[in-house]
C-alpha atoms as a PDB file:
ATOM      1  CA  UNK A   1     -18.450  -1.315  -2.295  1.00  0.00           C
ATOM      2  CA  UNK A   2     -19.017   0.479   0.912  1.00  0.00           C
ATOM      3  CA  UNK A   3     -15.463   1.919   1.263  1.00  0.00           C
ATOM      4  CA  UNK A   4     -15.993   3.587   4.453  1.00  0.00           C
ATOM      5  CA  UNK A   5     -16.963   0.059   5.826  1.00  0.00           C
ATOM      6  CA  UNK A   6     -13.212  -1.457   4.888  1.00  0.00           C
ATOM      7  CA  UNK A   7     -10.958  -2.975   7.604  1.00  0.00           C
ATOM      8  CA  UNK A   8      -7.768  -1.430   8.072  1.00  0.00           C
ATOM      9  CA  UNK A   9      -4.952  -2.446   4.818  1.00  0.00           C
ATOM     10  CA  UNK A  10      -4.765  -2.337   0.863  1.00  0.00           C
ATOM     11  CA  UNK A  11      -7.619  -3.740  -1.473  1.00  0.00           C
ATOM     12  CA  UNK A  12      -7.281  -3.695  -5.136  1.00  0.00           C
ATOM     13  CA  UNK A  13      -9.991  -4.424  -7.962  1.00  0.00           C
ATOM     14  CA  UNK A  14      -9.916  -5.118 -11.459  1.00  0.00           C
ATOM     15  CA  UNK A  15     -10.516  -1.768 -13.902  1.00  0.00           C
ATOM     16  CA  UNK A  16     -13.949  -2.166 -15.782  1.00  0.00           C
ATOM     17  CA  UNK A  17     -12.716  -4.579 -19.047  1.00  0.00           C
ATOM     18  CA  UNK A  18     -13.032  -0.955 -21.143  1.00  0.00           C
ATOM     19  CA  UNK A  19     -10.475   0.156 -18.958  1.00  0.00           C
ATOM     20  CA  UNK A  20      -8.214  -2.770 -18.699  1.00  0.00           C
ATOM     21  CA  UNK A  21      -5.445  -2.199 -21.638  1.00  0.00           C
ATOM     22  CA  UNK A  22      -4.500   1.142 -20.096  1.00  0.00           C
ATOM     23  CA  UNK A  23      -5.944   0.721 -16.258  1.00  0.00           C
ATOM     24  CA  UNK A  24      -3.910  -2.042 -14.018  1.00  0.00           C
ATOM     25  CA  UNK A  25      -6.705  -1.888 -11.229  1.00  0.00           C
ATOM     26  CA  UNK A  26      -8.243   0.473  -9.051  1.00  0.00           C
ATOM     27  CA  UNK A  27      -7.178   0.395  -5.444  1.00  0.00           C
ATOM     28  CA  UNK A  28      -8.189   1.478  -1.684  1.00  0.00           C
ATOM     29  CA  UNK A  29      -5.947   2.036   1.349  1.00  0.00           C
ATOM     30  CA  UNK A  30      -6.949   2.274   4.921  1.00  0.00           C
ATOM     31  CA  UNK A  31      -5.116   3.159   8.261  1.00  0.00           C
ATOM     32  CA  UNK A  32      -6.843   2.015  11.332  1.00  0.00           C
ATOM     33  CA  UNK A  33      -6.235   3.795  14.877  1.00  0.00           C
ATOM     34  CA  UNK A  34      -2.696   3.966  14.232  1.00  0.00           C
ATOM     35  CA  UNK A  35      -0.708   5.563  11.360  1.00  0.00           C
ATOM     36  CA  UNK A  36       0.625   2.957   9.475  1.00  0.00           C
ATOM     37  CA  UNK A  37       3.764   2.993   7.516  1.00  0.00           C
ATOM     38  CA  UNK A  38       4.617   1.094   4.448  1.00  0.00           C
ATOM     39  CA  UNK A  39       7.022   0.738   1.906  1.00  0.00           C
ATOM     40  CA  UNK A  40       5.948   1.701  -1.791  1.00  0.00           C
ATOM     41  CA  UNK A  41       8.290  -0.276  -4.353  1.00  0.00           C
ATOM     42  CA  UNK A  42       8.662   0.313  -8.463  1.00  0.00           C
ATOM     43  CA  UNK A  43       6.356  -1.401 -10.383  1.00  0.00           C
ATOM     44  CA  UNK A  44       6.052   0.659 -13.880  1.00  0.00           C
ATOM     45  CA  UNK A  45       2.960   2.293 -13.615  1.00  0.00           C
ATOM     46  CA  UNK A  46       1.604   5.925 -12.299  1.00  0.00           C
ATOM     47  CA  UNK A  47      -1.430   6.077 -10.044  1.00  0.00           C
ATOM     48  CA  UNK A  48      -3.826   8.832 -10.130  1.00  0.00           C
ATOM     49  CA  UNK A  49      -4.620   9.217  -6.200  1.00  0.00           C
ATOM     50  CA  UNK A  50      -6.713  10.857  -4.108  1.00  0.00           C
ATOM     51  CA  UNK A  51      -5.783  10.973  -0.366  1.00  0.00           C
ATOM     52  CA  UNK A  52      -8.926  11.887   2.248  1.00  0.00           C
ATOM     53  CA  UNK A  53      -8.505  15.585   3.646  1.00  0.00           C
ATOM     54  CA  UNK A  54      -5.535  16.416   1.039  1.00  0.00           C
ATOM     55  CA  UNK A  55      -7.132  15.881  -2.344  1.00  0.00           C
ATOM     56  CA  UNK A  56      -5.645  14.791  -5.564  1.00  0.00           C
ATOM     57  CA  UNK A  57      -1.739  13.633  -6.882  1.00  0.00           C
ATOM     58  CA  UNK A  58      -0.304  11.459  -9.108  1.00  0.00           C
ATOM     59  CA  UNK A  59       2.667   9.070  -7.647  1.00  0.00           C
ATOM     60  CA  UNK A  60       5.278   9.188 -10.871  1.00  0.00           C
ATOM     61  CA  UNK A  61       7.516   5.908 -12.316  1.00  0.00           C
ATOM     62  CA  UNK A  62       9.592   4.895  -9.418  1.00  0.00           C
ATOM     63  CA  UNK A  63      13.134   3.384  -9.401  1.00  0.00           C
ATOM     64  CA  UNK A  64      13.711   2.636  -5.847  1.00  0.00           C
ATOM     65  CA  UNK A  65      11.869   1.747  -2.555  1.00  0.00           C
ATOM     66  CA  UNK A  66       8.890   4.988  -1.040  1.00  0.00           C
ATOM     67  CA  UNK A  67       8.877   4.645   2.073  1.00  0.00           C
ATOM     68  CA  UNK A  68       5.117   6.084   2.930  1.00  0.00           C
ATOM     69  CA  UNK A  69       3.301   7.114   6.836  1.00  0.00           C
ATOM     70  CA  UNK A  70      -0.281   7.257   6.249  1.00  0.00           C
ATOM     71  CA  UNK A  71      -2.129   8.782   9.567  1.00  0.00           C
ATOM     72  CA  UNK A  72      -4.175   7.472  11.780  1.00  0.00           C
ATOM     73  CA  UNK A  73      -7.865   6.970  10.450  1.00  0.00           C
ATOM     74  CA  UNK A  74      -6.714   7.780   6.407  1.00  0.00           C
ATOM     75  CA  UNK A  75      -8.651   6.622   3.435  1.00  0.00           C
ATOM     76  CA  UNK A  76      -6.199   6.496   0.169  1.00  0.00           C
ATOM     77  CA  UNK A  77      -8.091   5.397  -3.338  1.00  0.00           C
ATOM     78  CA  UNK A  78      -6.376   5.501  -6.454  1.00  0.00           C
ATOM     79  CA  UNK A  79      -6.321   3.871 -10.353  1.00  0.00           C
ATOM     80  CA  UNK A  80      -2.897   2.887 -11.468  1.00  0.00           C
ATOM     81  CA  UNK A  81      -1.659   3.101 -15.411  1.00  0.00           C
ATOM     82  CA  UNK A  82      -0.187   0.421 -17.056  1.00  0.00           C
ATOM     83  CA  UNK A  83       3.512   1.216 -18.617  1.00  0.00           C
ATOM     84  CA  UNK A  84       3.147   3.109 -20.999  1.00  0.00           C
ATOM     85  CA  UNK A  85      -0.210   4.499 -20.961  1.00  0.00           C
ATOM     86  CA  UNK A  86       0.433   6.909 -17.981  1.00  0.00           C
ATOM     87  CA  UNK A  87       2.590   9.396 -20.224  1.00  0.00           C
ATOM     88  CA  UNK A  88       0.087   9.820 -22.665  1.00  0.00           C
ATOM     89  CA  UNK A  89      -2.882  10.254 -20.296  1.00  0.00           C
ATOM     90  CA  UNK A  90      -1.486  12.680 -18.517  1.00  0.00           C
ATOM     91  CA  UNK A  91      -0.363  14.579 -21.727  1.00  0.00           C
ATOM     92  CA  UNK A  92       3.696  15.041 -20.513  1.00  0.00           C
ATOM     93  CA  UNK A  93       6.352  13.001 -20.357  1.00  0.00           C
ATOM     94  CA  UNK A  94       6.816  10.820 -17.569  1.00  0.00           C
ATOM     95  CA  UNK A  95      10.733  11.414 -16.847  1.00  0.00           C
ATOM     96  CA  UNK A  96       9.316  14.779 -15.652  1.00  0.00           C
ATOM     97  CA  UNK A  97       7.133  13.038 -12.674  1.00  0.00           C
ATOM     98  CA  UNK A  98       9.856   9.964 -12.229  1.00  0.00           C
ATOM     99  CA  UNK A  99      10.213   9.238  -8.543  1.00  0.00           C
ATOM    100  CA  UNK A 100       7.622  12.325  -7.886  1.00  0.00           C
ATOM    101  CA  UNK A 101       4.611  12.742  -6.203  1.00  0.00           C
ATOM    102  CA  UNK A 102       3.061  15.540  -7.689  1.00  0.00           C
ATOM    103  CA  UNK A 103      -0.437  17.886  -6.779  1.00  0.00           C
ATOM    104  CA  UNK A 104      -2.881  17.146  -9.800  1.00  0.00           C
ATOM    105  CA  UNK A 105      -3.682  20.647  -9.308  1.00  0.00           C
ATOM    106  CA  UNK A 106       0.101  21.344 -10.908  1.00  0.00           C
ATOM    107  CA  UNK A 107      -0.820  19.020 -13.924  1.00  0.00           C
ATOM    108  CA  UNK A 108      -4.870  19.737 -14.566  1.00  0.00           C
ATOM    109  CA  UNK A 109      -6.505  22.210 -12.245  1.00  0.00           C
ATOM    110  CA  UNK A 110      -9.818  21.350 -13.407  1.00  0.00           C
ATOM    111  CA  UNK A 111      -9.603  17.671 -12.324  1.00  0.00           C
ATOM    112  CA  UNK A 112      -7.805  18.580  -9.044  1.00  0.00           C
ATOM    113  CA  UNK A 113     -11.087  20.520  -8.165  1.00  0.00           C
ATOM    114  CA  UNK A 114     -13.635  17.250  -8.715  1.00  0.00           C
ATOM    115  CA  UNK A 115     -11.126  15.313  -6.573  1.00  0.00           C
ATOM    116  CA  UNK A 116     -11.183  17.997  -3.743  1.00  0.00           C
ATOM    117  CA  UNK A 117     -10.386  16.894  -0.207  1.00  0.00           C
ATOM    118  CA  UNK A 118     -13.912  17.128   1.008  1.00  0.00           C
ATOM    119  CA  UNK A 119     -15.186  13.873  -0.599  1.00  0.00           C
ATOM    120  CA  UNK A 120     -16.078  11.226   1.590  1.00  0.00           C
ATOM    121  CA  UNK A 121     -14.628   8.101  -0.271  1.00  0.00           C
ATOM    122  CA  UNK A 122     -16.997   6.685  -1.796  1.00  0.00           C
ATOM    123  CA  UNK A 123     -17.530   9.583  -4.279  1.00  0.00           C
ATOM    124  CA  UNK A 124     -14.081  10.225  -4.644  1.00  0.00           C
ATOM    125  CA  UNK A 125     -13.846   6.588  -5.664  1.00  0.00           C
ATOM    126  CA  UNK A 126     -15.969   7.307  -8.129  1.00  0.00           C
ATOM    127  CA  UNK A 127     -14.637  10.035  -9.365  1.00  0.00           C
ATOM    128  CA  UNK A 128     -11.157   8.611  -9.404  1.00  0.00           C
ATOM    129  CA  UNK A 129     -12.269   5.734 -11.804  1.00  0.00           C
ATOM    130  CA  UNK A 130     -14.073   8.375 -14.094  1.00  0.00           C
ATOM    131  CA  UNK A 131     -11.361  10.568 -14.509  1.00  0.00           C
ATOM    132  CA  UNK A 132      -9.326   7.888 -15.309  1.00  0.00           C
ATOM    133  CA  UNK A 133     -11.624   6.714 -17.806  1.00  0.00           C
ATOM    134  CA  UNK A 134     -11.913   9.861 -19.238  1.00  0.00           C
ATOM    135  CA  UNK A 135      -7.611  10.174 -19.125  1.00  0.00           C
ATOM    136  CA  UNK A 136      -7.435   6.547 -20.924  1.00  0.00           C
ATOM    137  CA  UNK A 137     -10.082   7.396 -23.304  1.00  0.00           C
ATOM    138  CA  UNK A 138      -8.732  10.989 -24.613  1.00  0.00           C
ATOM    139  CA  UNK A 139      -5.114   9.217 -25.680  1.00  0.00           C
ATOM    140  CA  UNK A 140      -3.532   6.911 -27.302  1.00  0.00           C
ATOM    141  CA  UNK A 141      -0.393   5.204 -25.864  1.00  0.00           C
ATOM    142  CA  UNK A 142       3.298   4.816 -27.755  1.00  0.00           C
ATOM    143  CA  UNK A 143       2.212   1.360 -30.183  1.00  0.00           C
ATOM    144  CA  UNK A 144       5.779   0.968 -30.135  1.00  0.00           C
ATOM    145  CA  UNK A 145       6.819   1.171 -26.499  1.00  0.00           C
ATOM    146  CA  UNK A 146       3.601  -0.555 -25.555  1.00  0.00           C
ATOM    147  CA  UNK A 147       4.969  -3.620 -27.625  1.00  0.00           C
ATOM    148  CA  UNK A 148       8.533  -3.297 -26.152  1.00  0.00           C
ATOM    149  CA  UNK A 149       6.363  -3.337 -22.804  1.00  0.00           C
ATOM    150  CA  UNK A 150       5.316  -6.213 -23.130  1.00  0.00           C
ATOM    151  CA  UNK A 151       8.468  -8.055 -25.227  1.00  0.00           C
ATOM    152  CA  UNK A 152      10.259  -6.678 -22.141  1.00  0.00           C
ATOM    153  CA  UNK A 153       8.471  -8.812 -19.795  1.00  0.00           C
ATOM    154  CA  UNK A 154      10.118 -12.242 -21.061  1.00  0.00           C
ATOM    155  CA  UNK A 155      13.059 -12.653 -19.228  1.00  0.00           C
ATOM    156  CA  UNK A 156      14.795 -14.221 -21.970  1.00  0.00           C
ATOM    157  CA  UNK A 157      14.720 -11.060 -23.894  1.00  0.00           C
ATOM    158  CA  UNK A 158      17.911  -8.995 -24.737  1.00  0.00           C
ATOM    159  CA  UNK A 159      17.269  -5.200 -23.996  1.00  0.00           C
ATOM    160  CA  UNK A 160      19.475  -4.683 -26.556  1.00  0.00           C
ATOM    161  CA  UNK A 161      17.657  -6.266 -29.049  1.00  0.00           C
ATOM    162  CA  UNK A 162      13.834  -4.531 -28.555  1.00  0.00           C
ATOM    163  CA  UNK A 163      14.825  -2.007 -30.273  1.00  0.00           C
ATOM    164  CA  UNK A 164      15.459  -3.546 -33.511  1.00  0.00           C
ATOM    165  CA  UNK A 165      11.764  -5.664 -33.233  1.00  0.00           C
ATOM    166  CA  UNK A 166      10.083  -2.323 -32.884  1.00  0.00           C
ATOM    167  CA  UNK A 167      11.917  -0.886 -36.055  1.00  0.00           C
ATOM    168  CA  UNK A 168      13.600   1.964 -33.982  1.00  0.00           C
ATOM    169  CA  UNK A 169      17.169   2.499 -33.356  1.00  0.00           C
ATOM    170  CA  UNK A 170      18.015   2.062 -29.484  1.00  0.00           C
ATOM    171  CA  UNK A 171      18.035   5.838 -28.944  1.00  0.00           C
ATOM    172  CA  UNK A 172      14.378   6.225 -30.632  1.00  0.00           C
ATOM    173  CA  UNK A 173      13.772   3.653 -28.154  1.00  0.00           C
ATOM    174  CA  UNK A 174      15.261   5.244 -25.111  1.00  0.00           C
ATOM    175  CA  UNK A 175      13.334   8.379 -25.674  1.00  0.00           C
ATOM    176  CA  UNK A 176      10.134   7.469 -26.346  1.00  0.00           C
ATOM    177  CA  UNK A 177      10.163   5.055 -23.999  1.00  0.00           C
ATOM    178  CA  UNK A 178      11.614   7.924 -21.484  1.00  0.00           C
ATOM    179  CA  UNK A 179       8.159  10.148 -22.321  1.00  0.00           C
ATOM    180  CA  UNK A 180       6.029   6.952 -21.868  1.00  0.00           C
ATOM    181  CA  UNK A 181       7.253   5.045 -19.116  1.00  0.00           C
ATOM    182  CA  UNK A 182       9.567   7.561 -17.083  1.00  0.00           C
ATOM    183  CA  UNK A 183      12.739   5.762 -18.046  1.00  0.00           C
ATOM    184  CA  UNK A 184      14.619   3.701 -20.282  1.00  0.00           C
ATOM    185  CA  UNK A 185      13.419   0.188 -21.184  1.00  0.00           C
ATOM    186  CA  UNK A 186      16.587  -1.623 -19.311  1.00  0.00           C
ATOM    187  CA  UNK A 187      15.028  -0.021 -16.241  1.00  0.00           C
ATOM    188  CA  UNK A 188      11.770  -1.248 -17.287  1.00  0.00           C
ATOM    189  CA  UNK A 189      12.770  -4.437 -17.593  1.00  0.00           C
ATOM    190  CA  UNK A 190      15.040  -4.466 -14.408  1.00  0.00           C
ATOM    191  CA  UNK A 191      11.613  -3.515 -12.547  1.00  0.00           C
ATOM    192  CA  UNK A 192       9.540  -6.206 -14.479  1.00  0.00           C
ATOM    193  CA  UNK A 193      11.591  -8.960 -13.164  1.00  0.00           C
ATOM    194  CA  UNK A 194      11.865  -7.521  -9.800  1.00  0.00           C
ATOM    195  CA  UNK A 195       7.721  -7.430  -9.768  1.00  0.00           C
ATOM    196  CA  UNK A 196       7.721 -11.152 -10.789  1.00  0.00           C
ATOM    197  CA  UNK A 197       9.675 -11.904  -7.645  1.00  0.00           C
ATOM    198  CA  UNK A 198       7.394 -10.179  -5.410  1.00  0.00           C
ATOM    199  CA  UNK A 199       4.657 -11.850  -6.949  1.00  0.00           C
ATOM    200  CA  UNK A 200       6.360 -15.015  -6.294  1.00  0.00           C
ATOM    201  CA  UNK A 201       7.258 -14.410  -2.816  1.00  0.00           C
ATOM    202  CA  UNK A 202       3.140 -12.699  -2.119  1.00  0.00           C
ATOM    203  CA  UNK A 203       2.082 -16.135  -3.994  1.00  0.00           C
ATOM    204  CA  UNK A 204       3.858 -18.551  -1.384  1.00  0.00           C
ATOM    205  CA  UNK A 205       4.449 -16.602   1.710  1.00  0.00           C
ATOM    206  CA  UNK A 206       5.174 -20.092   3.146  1.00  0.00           C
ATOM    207  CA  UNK A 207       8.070 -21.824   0.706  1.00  0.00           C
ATOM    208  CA  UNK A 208      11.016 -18.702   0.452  1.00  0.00           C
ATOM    209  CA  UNK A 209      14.196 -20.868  -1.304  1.00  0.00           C
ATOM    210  CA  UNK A 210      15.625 -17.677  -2.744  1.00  0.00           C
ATOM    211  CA  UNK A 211      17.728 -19.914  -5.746  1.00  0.00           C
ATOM    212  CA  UNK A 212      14.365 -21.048  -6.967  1.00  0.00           C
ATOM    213  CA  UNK A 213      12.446 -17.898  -6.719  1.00  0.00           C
ATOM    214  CA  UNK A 214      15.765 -16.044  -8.322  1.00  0.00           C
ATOM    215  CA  UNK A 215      15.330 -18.408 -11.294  1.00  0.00           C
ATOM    216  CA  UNK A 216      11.885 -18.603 -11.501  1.00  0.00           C
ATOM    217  CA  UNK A 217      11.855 -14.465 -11.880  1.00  0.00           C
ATOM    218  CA  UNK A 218      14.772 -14.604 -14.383  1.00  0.00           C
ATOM    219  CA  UNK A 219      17.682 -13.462 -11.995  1.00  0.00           C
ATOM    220  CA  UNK A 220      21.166 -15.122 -13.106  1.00  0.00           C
ATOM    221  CA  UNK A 221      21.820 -16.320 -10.058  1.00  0.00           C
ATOM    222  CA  UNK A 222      20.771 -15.550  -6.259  1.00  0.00           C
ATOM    223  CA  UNK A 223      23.443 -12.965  -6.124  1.00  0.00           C
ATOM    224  CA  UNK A 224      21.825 -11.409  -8.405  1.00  0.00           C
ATOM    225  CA  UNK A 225      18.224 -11.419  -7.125  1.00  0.00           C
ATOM    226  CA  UNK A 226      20.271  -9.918  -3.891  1.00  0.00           C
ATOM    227  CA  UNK A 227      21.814  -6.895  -5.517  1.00  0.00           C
ATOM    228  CA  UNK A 228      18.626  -5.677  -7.343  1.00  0.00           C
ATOM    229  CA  UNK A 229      16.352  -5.941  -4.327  1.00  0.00           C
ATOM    230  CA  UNK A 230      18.336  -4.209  -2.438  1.00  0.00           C
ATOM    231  CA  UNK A 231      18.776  -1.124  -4.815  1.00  0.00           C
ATOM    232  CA  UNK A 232      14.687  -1.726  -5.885  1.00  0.00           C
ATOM    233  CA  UNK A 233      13.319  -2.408  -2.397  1.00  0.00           C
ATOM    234  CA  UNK A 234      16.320  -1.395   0.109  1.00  0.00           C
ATOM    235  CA  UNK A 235      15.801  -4.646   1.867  1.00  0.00           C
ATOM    236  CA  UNK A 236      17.519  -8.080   1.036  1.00  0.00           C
ATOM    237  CA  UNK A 237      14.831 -10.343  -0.013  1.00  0.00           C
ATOM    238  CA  UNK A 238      14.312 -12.354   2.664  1.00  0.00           C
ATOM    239  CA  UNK A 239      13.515  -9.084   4.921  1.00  0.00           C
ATOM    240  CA  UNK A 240      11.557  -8.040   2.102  1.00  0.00           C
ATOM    241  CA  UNK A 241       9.873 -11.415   2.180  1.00  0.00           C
ATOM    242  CA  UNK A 242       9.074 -11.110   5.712  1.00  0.00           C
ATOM    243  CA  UNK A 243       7.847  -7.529   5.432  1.00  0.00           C
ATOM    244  CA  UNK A 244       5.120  -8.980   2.989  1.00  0.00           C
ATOM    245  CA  UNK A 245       4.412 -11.903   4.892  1.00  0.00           C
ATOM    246  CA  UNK A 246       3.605  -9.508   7.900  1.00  0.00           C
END
C-alpha cells in the first residue's frame, strides 16, 4: 500500500492472522491541506503510533472522549492491542498509561529510535507492524482477564459475576485486570457496550431510532444509552451520530 498516495481520512487493515489474537488492526491517518480535528473515543485497546515529523508514542486505555488536531499535511500510522494484550506487551501495567499519551522513548528507547521522525511512511509502517509483532510475540497476555474480556462483551453478563467464572475473587479480578486493560472490568464492559453502539450507528448512518440502537447495544433503556455517551463521547448520541455520519 502506497501510503503516501492516501486521500485525506482514517484507513484501517486487518493485522497479519499471526497477529490477530493480540493485534485489532493496523491503521493510517491523513490530514489534507487543512488540519483536521477529530474526536478519539474509548475503545479498550492501546495503539503503538508513530506520528510523521514527531516519532513514536503509545495512546494508553481511555475512559472518556480525546479530542485530537492533526496539522495540515500529517501522516499518523499505528497498530492497536486488543484488551488485554497491551499491558503485557508493553511489559507495565496499563493503569500507569490510562488516558495518556506517552513518548515510546519513556517506555523502550531502543524502539523509539527505529520509529524516528525521519521515516517517510511507508517504512515507518513497516516498522510499526514489526515492532508490534515482535511486542505480541515476546508476551503472553492475563488467560484470565483475556477470558473475562471476552465474557464481558455479552451484554447479558453480570460484572459481578466474571469474577467467580475465572476462579478469582472480584479484587484478583480488579487488579489484574487494572495491569492488563488500564482499568477495572465494569469499565471494560461499560466501554464494550458503548463500542457496539458506535458500530451500530457507523453500520446504518441512515436509520438513527436511538430506542432500538440502545437495545440492540444492551443499554436499559434510551436514558441510559444518553448518560453513558455523554460521559464516553461528550456528545449526546445523536450529535455523536452526526459527527460520524460527517
Amino acid at each position: 500500500m502506497d501510503i503516501g498516495a492516501l486521500p485525506p481520512g482514517y484507513l484501517e487493515w486487518p493485522a497479519p492472522a499471526s497477529l490477530r489474537d493480540a493485534v485489532a488492526c493496523l491503521w493510517v491517518q491523513v490530514a489534507g491541506d487543512e488540519d483536521r480535528a477529530g474526536l478519539v473515543l474509548p475503545d479498550g485497546c492501546t495503539d503503538l503510533i508513530w506520528t510523521e515529523g514527531q516519532g513514536a508514542s503509545v495512546a494508553g486505555p481511555d475512559t472518556g472522549p480525546v479530542p485530537t488536531t492533526m496539522a495540515a499535511g500529517t501522516v499518523i500510522v499505528g497498530a492497536r492491542f486488543r484488551p488485554p494484550a497491551g499491558g503485557s506487551a508493553l511489559g507495565i501495567p496499563l493503569s500507569e498509561l490510562r488516558d495518556r499519551r506517552v513518548d515510546l522513548a519513556d517506555l523502550r528507547p531502543a524502539d523509539a529510535r527505529r520509529l524516528s521522525a525521519a521515516l517517510t511512511p511507508a517504512i515507518a509502517a513497516a516498522r510499526v507492524l514489526d515492532l508490534a509483532g515482535a511486542l505480541a510475540a515476546g508476551a503472553e497476555p492475563d488467560p484470565a482477564v483475556s477470558q473475562a474480556a471476552r465474557l464481558l462483551r455479552d451484554p447479558r453478563v453480570r460484572a459481578e459475576d466474571v469474577a467467580a467464572d475465572v476462579e478469582l475473587s472480584p479484587r484478583q479480578l480488579r487488579r489484574r485486570c487494572h495491569a492488563a486493560v488500564g482499568y477495572g472490568p465494569k469499565t471494560l464492559q461499560r466501554i464494550f457496550r458503548f463500542r457496539r453502539f458506535v458500530s451500530a450507528v457507523d453500520a446504518r448512518p441512515d436509520v438513527l431510532d436511538l430506542a432500538a440502537l440502545a437495545a440492540q447495544a444492551g443499554y436499559a433503556d434510551q436514558a441510559h444509552l444518553t448518560r453513558e455517551c455523554g460521559q464516553l463521547a461528550g456528545l449526546t448520541p445523536a450529535a455523536l451520530a452526526r459527527q460520524r455520519a460527517a
